[in-house]
Protein backbone atom coordinates (compact mmCIF):
# COMPACT_ATOMS: atom_id res chain seq x y z
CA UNK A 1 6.00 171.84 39.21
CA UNK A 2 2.74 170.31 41.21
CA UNK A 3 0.99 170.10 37.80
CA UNK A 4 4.13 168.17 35.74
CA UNK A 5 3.88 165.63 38.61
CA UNK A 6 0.01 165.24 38.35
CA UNK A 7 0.50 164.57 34.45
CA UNK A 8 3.52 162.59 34.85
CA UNK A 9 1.40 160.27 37.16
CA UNK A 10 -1.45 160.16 35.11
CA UNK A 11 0.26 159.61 32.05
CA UNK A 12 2.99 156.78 33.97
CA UNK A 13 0.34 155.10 35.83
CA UNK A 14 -3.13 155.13 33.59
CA UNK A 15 -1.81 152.40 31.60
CA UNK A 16 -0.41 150.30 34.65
CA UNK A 17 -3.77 150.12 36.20
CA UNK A 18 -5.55 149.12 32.81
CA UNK A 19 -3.07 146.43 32.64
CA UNK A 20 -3.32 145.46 36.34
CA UNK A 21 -7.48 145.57 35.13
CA UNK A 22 -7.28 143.76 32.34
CA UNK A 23 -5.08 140.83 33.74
CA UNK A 24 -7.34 140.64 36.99
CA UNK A 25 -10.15 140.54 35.03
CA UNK A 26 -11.29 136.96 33.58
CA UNK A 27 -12.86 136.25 30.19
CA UNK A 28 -16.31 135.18 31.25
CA UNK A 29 -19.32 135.19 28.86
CA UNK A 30 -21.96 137.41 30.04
CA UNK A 31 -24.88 135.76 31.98
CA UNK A 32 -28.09 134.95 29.90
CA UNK A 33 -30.38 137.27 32.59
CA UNK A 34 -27.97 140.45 31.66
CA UNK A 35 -28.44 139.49 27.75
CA UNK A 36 -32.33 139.10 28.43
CA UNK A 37 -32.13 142.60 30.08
CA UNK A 38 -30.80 144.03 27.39
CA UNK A 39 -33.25 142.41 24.78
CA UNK A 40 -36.51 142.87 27.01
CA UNK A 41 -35.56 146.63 26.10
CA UNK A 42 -38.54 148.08 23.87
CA UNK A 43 -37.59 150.11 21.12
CA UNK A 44 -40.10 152.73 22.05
CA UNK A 45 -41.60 155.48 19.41
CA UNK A 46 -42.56 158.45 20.38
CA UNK A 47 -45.97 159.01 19.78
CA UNK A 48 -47.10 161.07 17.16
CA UNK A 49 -49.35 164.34 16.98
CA UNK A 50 -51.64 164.98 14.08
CA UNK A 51 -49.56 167.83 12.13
CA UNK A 52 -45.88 167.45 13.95
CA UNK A 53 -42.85 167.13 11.88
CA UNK A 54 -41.02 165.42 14.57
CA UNK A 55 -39.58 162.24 13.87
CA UNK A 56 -40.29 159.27 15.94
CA UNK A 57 -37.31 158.70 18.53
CA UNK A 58 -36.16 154.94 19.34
CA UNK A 59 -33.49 153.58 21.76
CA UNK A 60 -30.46 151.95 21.00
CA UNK A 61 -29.13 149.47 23.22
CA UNK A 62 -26.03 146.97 23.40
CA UNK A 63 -22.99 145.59 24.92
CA UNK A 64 -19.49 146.90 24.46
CA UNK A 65 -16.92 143.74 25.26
CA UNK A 66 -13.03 143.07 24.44
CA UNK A 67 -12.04 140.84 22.28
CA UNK A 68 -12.05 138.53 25.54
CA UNK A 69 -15.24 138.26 25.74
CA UNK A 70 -15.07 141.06 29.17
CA UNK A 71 -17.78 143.87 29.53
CA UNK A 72 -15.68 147.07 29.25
CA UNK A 73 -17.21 150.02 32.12
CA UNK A 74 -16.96 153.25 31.06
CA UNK A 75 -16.73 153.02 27.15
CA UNK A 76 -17.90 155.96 25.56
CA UNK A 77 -20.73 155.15 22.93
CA UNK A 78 -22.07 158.52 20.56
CA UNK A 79 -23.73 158.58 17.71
CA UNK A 80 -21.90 159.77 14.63
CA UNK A 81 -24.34 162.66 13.41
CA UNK A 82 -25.33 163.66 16.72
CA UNK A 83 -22.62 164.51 18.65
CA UNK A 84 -24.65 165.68 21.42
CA UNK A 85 -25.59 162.07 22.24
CA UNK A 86 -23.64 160.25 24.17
CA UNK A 87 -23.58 157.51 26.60
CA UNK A 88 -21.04 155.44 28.63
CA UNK A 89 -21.11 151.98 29.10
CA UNK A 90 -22.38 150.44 32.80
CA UNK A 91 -20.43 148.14 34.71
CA UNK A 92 -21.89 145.19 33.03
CA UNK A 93 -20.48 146.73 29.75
CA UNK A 94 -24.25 147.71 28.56
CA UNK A 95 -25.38 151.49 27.17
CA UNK A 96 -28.55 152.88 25.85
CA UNK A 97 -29.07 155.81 23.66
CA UNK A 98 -32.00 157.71 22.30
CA UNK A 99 -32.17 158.81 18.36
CA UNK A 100 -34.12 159.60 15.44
CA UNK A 101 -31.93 158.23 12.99
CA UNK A 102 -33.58 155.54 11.07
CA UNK A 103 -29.53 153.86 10.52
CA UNK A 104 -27.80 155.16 12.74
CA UNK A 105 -24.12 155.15 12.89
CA UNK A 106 -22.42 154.63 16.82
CA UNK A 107 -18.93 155.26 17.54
CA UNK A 108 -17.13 153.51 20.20
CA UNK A 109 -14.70 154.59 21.92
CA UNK A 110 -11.98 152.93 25.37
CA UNK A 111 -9.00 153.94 26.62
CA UNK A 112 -6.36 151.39 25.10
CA UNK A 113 -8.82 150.43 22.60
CA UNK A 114 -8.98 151.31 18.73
CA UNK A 115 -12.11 153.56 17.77
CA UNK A 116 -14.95 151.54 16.04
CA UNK A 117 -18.05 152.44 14.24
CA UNK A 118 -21.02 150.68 13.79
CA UNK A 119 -24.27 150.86 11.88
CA UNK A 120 -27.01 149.98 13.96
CA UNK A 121 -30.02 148.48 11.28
CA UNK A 122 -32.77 146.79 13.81
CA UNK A 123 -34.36 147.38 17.11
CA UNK A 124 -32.36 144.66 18.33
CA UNK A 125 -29.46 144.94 20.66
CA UNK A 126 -25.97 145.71 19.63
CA UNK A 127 -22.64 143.61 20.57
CA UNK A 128 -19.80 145.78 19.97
CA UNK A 129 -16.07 144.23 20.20
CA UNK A 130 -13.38 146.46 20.57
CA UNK A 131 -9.83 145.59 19.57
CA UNK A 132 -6.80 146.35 22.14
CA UNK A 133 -3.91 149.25 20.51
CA UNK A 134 -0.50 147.31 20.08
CA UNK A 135 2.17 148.67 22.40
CA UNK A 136 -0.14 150.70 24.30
CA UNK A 137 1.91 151.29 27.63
CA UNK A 138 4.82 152.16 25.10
CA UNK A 139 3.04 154.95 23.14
CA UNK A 140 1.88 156.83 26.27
CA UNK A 141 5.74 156.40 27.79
CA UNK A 142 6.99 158.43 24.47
CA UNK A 143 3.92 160.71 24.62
CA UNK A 144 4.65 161.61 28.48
CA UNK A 145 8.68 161.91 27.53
CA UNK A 146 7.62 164.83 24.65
CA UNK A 147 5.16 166.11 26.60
CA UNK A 148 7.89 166.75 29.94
CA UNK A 149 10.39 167.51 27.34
CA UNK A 150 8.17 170.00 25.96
CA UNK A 151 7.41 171.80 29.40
CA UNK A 152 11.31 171.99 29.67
CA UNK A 153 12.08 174.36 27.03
CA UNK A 154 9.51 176.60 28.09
């Protein structure tokens, strides 16, 4: 019974507390030093040893925002053939991630948010903008009513 209220107050109040966060929070662009951080980044190659079949590594580095224009904290950002790397986002919205991929494709992921995928081409930095799930709040009020129905019958 302690567990079906932990759930029932995760799933009831998650989305009231990214609603109280996204209304609190105000659409600001993000300040030309963090931008120059984020450029000022070297995409850095692993040197190579005479005879080694390793590929040279590079970073990846970027900004995930909301269609606002606000840094989202906490995003998750992998890349698409290696599952195995992943970052999350800062609280200035920014990641960084190490490959060998010479295209590599990033998926980005936020709570509330739909999934997006991205093909990074260049050293340069990458701006992702995620777009908000219609009726949110709604769809994880039916999901916790199945899921407490559910538990019932058991």
């Amino acid at each position: 019974m302690k567990t079906l209220r932990y759930l029932l107050a995760l799933f009831l109040l998650l989305p009231l507390t990214l609603v109280a966060q996204t209304r609190a929070a105000k659409p600001t662009q993000l300040p030309p030093a963090a931008m120059a951080t984020i450029a000022a980044q070297p995409a850095t190659a692993a040197p190579k040893v005479a005879g080694s079949a390793t590929p040279a590594s590079h970073v990846i580095s970027g900004i995930v925002l909301s269609t606002s224009g606000v840094p989202l904290a906490g995003a998750t950002v992998e890349l698409a053939l290696e599952r195995s790397h992943t970052s999350s986002t800062n609280a200035d919205g920014m990641f960084m991630l190490r490959t060998t991929a010479t295209a590599p494709t990033l998926i980005v992921s936020y709570a509330g948010y739909q999934q997006v995928q991205v093909t990074v081409d260049s050293g340069r930095p990458v701006s992702v903008e995620m777009q908000p799930i219609r009726n949110y709040a709604q769809q994880l009020k039916q999901q916790s009513k199945a899921a407490n129905k559910a538990y019932r019958k058991r």
